[in-house]
Protein backbone atom coordinates (compact mmCIF):
# COMPACT_ATOMS: atom_id res chain seq x y z
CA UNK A 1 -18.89 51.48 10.68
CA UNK A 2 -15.74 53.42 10.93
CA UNK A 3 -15.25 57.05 10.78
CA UNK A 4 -13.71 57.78 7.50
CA UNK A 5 -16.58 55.66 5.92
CA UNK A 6 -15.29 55.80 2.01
CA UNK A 7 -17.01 52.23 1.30
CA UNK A 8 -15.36 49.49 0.86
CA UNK A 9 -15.32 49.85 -3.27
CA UNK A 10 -13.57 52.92 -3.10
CA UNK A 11 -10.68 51.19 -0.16
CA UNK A 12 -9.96 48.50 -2.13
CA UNK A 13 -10.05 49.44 -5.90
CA UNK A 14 -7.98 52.28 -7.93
CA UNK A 15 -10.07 54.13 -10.38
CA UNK A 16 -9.60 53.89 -14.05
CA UNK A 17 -8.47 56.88 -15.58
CA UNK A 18 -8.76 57.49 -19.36
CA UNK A 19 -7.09 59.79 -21.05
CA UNK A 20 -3.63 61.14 -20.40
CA UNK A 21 -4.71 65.55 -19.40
CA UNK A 22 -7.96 66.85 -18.36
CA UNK A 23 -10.73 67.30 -21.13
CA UNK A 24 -11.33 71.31 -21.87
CA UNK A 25 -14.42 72.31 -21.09
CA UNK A 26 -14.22 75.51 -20.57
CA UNK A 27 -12.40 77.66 -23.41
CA UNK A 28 -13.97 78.82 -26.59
CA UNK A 29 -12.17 79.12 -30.20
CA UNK A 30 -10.63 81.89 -29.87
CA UNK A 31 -10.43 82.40 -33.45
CA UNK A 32 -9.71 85.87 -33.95
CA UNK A 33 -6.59 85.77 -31.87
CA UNK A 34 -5.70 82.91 -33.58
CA UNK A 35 -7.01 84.71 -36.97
CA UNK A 36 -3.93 87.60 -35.71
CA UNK A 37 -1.13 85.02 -35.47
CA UNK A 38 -1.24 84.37 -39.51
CA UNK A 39 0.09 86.14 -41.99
CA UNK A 40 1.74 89.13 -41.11
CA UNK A 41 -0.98 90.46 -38.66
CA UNK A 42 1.92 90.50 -36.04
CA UNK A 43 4.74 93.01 -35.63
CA UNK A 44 7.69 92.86 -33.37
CA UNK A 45 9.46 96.36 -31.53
CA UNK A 46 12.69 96.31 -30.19
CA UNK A 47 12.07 99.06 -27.79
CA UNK A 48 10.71 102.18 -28.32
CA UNK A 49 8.45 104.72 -25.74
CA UNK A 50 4.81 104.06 -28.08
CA UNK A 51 3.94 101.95 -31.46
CA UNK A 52 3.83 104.29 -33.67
CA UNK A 53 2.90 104.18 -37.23
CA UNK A 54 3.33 106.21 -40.10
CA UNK A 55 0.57 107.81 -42.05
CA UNK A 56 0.39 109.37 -45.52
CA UNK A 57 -2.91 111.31 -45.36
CA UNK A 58 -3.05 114.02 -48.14
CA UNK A 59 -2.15 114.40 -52.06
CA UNK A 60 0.15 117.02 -53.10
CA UNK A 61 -2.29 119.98 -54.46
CA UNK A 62 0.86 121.55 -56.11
CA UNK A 63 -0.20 119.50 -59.29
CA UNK A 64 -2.72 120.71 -61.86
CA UNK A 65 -2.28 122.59 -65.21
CA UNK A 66 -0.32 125.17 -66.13
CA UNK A 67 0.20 127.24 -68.82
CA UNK A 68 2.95 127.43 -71.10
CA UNK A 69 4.80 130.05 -68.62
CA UNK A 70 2.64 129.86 -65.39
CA UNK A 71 4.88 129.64 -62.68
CA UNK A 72 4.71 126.19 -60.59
CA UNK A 73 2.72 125.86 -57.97
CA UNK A 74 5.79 125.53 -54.73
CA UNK A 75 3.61 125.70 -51.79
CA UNK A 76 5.22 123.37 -48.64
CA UNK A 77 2.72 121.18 -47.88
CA UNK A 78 2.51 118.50 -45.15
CA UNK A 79 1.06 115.11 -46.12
CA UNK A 80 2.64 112.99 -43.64
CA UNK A 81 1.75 112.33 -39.81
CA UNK A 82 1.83 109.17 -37.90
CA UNK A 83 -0.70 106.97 -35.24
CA UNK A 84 0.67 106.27 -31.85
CA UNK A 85 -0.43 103.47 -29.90
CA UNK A 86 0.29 102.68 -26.13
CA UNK A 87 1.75 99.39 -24.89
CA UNK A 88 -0.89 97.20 -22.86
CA UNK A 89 -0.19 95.04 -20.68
CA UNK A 90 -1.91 91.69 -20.27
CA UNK A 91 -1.07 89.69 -17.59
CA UNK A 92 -1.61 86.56 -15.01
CA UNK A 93 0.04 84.48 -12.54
CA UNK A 94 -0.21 80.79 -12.11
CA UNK A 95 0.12 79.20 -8.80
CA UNK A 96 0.68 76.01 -6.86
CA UNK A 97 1.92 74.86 -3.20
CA UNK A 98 4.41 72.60 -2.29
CA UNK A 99 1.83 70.14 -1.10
CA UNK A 100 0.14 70.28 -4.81
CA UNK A 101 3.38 68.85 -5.64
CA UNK A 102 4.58 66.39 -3.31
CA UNK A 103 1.25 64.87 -3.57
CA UNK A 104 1.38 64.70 -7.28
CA UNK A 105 4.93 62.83 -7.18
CA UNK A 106 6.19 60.07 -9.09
CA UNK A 107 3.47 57.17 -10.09
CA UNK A 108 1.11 59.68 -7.38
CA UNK A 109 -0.03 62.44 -9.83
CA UNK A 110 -2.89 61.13 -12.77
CA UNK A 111 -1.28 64.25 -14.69
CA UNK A 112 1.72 66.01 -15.35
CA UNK A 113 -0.41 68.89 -12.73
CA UNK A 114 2.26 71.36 -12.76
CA UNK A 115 2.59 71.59 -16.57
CA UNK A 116 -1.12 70.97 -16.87
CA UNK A 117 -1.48 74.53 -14.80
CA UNK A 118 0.74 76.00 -17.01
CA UNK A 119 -0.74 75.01 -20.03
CA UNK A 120 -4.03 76.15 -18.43
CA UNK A 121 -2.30 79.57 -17.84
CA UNK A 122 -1.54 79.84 -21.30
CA UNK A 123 -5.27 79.08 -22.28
CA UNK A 124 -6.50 81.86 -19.71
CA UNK A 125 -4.46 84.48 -21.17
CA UNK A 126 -5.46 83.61 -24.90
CA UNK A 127 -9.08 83.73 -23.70
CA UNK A 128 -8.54 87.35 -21.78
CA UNK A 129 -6.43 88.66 -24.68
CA UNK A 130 -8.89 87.32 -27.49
CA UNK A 131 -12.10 88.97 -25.17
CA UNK A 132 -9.84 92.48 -25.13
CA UNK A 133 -8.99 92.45 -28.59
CA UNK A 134 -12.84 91.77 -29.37
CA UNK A 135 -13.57 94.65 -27.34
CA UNK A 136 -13.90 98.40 -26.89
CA UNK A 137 -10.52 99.25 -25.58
CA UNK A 138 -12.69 99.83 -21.81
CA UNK A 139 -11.35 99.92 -19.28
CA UNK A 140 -8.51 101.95 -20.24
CA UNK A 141 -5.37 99.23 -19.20
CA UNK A 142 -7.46 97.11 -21.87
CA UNK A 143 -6.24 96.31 -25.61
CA UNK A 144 -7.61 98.91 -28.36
CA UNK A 145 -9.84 96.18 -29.46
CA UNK A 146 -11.81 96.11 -32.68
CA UNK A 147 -15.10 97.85 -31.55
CA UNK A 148 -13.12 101.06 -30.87
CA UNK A 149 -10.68 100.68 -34.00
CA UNK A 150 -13.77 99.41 -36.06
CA UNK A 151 -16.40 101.59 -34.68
CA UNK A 152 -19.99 101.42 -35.29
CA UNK A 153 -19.64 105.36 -35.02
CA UNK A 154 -16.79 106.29 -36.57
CA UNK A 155 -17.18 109.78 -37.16
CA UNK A 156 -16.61 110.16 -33.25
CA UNK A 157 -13.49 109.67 -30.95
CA UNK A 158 -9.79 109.53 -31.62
CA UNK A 159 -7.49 106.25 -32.47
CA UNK A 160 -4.30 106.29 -32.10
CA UNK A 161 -3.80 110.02 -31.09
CA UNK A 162 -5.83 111.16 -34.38
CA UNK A 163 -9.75 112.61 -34.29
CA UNK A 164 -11.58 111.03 -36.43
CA UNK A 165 -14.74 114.14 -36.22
CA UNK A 166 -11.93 116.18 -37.72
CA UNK A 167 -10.24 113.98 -40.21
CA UNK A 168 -12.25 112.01 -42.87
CA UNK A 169 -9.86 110.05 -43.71
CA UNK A 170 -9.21 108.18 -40.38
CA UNK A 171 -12.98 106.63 -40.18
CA UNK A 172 -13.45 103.33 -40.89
CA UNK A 173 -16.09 101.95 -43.17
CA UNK A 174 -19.35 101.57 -41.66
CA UNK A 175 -22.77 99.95 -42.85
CA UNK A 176 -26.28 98.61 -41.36
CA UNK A 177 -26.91 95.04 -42.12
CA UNK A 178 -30.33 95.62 -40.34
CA UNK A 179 -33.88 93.69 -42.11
CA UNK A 180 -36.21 94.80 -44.16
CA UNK A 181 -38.55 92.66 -44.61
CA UNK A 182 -36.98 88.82 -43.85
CA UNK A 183 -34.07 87.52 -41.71
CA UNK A 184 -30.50 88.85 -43.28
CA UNK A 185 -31.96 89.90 -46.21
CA UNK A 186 -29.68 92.85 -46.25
CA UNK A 187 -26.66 91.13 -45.43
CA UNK A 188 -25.28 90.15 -48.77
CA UNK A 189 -25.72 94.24 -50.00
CA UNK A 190 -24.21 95.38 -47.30
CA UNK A 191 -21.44 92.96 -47.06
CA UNK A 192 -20.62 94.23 -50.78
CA UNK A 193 -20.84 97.58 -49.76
CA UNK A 194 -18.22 97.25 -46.90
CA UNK A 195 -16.20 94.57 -48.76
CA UNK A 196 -15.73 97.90 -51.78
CA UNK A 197 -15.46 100.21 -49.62
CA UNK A 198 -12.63 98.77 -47.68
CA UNK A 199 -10.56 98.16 -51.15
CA UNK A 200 -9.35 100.08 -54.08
CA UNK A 201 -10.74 99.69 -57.13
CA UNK A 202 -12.04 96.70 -55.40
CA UNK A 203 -9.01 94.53 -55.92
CA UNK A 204 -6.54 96.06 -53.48
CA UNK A 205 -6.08 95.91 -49.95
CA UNK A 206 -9.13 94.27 -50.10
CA UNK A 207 -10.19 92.30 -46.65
CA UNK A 208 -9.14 88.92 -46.18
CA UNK A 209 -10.85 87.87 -42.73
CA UNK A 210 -14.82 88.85 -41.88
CA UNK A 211 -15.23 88.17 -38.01
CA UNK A 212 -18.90 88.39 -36.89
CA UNK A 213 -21.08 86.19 -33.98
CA UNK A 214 -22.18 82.60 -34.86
CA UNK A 215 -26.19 83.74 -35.39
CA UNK A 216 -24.88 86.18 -38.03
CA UNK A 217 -22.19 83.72 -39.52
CA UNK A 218 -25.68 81.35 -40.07
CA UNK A 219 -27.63 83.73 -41.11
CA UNK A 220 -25.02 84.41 -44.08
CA UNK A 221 -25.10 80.54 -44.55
CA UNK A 222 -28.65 80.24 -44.76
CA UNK A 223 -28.84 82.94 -47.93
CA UNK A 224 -26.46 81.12 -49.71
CA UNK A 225 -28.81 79.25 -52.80
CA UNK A 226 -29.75 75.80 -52.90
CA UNK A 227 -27.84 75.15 -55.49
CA UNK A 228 -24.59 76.15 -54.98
CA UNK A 229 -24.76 74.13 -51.76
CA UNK A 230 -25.85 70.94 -53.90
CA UNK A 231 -22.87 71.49 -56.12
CA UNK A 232 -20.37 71.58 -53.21
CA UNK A 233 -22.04 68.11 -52.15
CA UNK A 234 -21.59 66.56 -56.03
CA UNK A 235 -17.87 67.22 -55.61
CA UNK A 236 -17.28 65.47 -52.51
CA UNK A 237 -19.54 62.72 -54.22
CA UNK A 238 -21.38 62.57 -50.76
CA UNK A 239 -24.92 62.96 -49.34
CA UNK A 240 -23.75 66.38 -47.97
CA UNK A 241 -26.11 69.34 -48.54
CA UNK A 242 -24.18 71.95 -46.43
CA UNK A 243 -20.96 73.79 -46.41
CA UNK A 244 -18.04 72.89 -44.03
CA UNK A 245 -17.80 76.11 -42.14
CA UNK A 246 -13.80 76.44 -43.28
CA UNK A 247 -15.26 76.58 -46.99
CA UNK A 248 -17.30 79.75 -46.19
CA UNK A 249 -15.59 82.74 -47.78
CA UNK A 250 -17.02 86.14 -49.23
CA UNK A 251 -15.10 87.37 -52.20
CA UNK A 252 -12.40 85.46 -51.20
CA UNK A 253 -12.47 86.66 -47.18
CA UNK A 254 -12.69 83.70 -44.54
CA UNK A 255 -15.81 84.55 -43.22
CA UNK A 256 -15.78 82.42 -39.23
CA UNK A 257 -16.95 83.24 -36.31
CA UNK A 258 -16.38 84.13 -32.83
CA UNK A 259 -17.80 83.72 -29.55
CA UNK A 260 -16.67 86.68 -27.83
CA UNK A 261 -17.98 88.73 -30.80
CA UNK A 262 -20.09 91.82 -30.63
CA UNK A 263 -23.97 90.38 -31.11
CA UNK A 264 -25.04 91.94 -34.25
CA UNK A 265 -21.70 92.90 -36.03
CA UNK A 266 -19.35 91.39 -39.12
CA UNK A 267 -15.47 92.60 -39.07
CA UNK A 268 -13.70 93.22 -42.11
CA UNK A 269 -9.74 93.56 -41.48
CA UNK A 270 -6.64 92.62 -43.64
CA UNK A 271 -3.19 91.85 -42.17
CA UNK A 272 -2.25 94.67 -44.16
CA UNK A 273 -3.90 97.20 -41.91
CA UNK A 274 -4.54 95.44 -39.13
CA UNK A 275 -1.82 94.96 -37.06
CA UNK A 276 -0.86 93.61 -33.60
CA UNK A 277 2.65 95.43 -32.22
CA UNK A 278 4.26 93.93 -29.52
CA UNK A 279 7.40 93.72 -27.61
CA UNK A 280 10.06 91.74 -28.70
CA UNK A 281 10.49 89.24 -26.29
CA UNK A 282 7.30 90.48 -24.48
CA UNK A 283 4.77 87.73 -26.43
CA UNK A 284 3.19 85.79 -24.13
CA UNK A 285 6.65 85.91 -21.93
CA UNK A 286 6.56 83.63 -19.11
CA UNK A 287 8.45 84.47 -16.52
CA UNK A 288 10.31 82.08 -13.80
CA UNK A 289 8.88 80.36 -10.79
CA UNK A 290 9.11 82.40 -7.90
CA UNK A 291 8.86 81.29 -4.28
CA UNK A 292 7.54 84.20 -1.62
CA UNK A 293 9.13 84.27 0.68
CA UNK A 294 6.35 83.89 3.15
CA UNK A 295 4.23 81.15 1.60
CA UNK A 296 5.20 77.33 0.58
CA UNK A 297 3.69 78.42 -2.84
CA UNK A 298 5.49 78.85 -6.22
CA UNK A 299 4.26 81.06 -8.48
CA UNK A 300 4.85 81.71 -12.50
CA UNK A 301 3.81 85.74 -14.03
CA UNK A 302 2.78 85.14 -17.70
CA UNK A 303 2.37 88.23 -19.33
CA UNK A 304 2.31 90.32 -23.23
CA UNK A 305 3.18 93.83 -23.91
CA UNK A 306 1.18 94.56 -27.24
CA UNK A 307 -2.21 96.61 -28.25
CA UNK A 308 -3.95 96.44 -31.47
CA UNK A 309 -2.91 99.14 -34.12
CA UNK A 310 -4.28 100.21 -37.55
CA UNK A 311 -2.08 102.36 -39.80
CA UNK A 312 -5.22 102.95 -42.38
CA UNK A 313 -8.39 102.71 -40.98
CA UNK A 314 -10.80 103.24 -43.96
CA UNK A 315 -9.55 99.74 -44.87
CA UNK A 316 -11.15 98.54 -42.02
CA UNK A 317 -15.44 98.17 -41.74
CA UNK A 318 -17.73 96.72 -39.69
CA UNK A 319 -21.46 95.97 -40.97
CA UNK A 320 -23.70 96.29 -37.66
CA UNK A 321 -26.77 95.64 -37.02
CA UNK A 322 -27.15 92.23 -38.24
CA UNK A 323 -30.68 91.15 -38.39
């Protein structure tokens, strides 16, 4: 038999490809970076050393009663500071040689493979971004993410230059969803709690998304009653006992979840509060091929200057312990 000894199948017939890119099977939804592109969660800077934000954190005191001729109250007071937040950097390169593409040529290549890489690129840094934002803002190049502006503990620690053991008013909200006696049978009262005590009066600046793990997005399915499940089948007029999961709201929040979430914890953020600053023209910027000068390689930097800010974090809570 000769040496290269492919078989005589594989010497004399193409393969039959199907499909027209590789199949992912590798990246995950995403969702809360995708949940940060809608409605307003994103903010553009044209420059500028820090995002900073303003913050209003203290009532006048100069007003009470007075008496017919009490002198006013003129003390200077200061009820105005602001948050700053440093720029992050996120960032990746995306390779290929000159063989890759002289090989891929013409009628030679089964896919676009330069484009596909790129595209793949692109995935990569949504997944790394979407994992930092999800996280605790460690190591220290990493976004703020939502565990450390959302803290479990939030009567420790400083966000965005301001101590939250000294100032009240900087801690998020903060409840236990743990058991008592069955699965998630706390969930729905603490939920409310959080859901209230993010708002005011309970009707503004109210959340809008809850972001928790998929165990803890089923367990809130699973206490939803019978009933109300069978009505949501009636309307669709089908043999369909559950919820689609992009019905599932809690006073009006999208409740979804995430796979890169903290085990254990539900998110409640608006876009009002919530906010992702970045660059302009530093979103996902990718930059042009370069070829060094001492490989037959070219080479593409994709990067985003941002972080995660909030500019009110007791509109912000996290229920943790889900159980």
């Amino acid at each position: 038999m000769p040496d290269p000894n492919i078989g005589e199948v594989a010497s004399t017939v193409w393969e039959k490809k199907f499909g027209t890119k590789p199949t992912d099977n590798i990246f995950t939804s995403r969702a809360f970076f995708f949940s940060m592109g809608k409605d307003g969660f994103k903010e553009e800077a044209d420059g500028g050393r820090v995002f900073e934000h303003g913050v209003e954190f203290a009532e006048n005191t100069n007003f009470h009663s007075y008496g017919e001729a009490d002198e006013l109250d003129t003390t200077r007071l200061s009820v105005f500071d602001a948050a700053r937040y440093d720029p992050k950097i996120c960032a990746g390169t995306v390779t290929y040689s000159a063989l890759e593409e002289l090989r891929a040529q013409a009628r030679m290549g089964k896919y676009d493979v330069m484009a596909e890489k790129l595209e793949n690129g692109k995935d990569s840094h949504i997944s790394d971004m979407n994992r930092q934002m999800l996280g605790d803002g460690v190591p220290a190049n990493d976004i703020d993410g939502i565990q450390f502006l959302i803290s479990t503990t939030p009567t420790t620690g400083s966000v965005g230059g301001i101590n939250r053991a000294t100032f009240s008013f900087w801690r998020n909200r903060q409840n236990s969803g743990a058991q008592s006696v069955s699965a998630f049978d706390n969930l729905r009262s603490s939920w409310t709690t959080t859901y209230n005590q993010c708002s005011l009066g309970g009707i503004k600046n109210t959340p809008r998304w809850i972001c928790t793990d998929r165990p803890s997005m089923q367990g809130y399915e699973q206490i939803l009653v019978a009933i109300e499940q069978i009505a949501e089948a009636k309307m669709k007029d089908q043999a369909d006992i559950a919820f689609s999961n992009e019905m599932l709201k809690f006073k009006g929040a999208k409740v979804y979840f995430d796979e890169d979430a903290a085990a254990g914890n539900a998110y409640f953020y608006n876009n009002t509060n919530l906010k992702v600053d970045y660059y302009k023209g530093g979103w996902m910027k990718i930059f042009p091929p370069r070829d060094p000068h001492n490989q037959l390689m070219m080479v593409h930097k994709v990067a985003t200057f941002c972080n995660l800010a909030t500019n009110g974090s007791r509109h912000l809570g996290v229920v943790s312990a889900l159980t």
